[in-house]
Protein backbone atom coordinates (compact mmCIF):
# COMPACT_ATOMS: atom_id res chain seq x y z
CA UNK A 1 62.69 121.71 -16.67
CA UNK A 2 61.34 124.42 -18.76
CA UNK A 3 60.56 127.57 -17.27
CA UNK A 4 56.90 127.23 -17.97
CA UNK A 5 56.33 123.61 -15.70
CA UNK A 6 58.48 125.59 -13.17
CA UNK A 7 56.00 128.54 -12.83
CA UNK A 8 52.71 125.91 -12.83
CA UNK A 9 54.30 124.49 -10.10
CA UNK A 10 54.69 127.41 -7.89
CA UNK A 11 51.28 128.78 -9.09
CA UNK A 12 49.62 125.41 -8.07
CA UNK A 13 51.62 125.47 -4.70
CA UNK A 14 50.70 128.66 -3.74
CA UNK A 15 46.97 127.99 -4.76
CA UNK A 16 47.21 124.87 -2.23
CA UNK A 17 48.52 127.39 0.40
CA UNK A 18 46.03 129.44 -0.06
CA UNK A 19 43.23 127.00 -0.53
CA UNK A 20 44.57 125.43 3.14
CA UNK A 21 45.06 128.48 4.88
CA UNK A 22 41.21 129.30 4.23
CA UNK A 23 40.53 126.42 5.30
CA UNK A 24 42.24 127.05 8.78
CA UNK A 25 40.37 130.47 9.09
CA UNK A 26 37.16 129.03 8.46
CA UNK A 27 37.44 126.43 10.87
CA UNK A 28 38.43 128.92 13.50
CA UNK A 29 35.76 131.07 12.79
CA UNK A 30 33.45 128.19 13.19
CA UNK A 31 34.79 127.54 16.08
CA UNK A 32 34.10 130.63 17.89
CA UNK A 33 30.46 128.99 18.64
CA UNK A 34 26.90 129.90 17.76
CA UNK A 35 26.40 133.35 16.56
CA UNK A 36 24.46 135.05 19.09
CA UNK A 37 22.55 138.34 17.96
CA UNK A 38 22.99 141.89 20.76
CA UNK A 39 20.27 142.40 23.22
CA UNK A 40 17.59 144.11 22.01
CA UNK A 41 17.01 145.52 25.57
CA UNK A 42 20.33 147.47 24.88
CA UNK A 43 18.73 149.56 22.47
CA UNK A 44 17.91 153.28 23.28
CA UNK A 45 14.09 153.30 23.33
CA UNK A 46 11.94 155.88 21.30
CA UNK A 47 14.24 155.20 18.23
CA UNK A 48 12.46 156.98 14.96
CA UNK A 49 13.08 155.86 11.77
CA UNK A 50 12.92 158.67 9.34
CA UNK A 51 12.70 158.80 5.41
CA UNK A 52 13.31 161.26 3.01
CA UNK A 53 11.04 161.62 -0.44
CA UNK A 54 12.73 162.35 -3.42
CA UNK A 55 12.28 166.08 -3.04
CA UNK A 56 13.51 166.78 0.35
CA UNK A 57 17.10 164.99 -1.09
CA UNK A 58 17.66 166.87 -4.53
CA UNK A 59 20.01 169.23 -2.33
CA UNK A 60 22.41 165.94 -1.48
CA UNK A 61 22.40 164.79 -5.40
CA UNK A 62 25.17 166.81 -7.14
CA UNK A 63 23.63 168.61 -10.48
CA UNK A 64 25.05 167.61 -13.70
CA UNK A 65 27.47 170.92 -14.98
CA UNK A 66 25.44 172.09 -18.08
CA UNK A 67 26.10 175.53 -20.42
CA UNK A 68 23.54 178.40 -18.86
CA UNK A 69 21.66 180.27 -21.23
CA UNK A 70 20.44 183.69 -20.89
CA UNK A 71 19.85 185.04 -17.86
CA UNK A 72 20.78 181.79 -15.87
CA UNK A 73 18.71 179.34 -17.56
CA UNK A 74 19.68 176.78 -18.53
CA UNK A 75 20.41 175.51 -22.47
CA UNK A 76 18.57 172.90 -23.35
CA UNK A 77 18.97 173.19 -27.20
CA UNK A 78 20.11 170.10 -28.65
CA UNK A 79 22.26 170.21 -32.03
């Protein structure tokens, strides 16, 4: 056989592996039964959800590195 119908045939086996052996996992994870959701009752009470505007998060975004002009400014002169 030539050495390209040999590697087809292992690439197609191992695709048929593969393709089986997903299969298999899916099934098992099917198994496993309805998906129930946690207990809300669980939850700490007096939970706050909190957002931040734009402003408040500049700090967090890391500033692009551009040349300072004079006195610390920065140089906005484009060529």
């Amino acid at each position: 056989m030539e050495r390209g119908k040999i590697v087809a045939i292992i690439t197609g086996a191992i695709s048929i592996i593969l393709a089986i052996a997903y299969l298999l996992l899916v099934q098992l994870l099917d198994f496993r039964g309805e998906m129930i959701p946690a207990p809300v009752s669980q939850l700490p009470q007096g939970v706050e959800v909190a957002s931040l505007c734009p402003t408040q998060m500049l700090p967090l975004i890391p500033q692009p590195l551009l040349p300072l002009g004079e006195k610390g400014s920065l140089n906005l002169n484009f060529v």
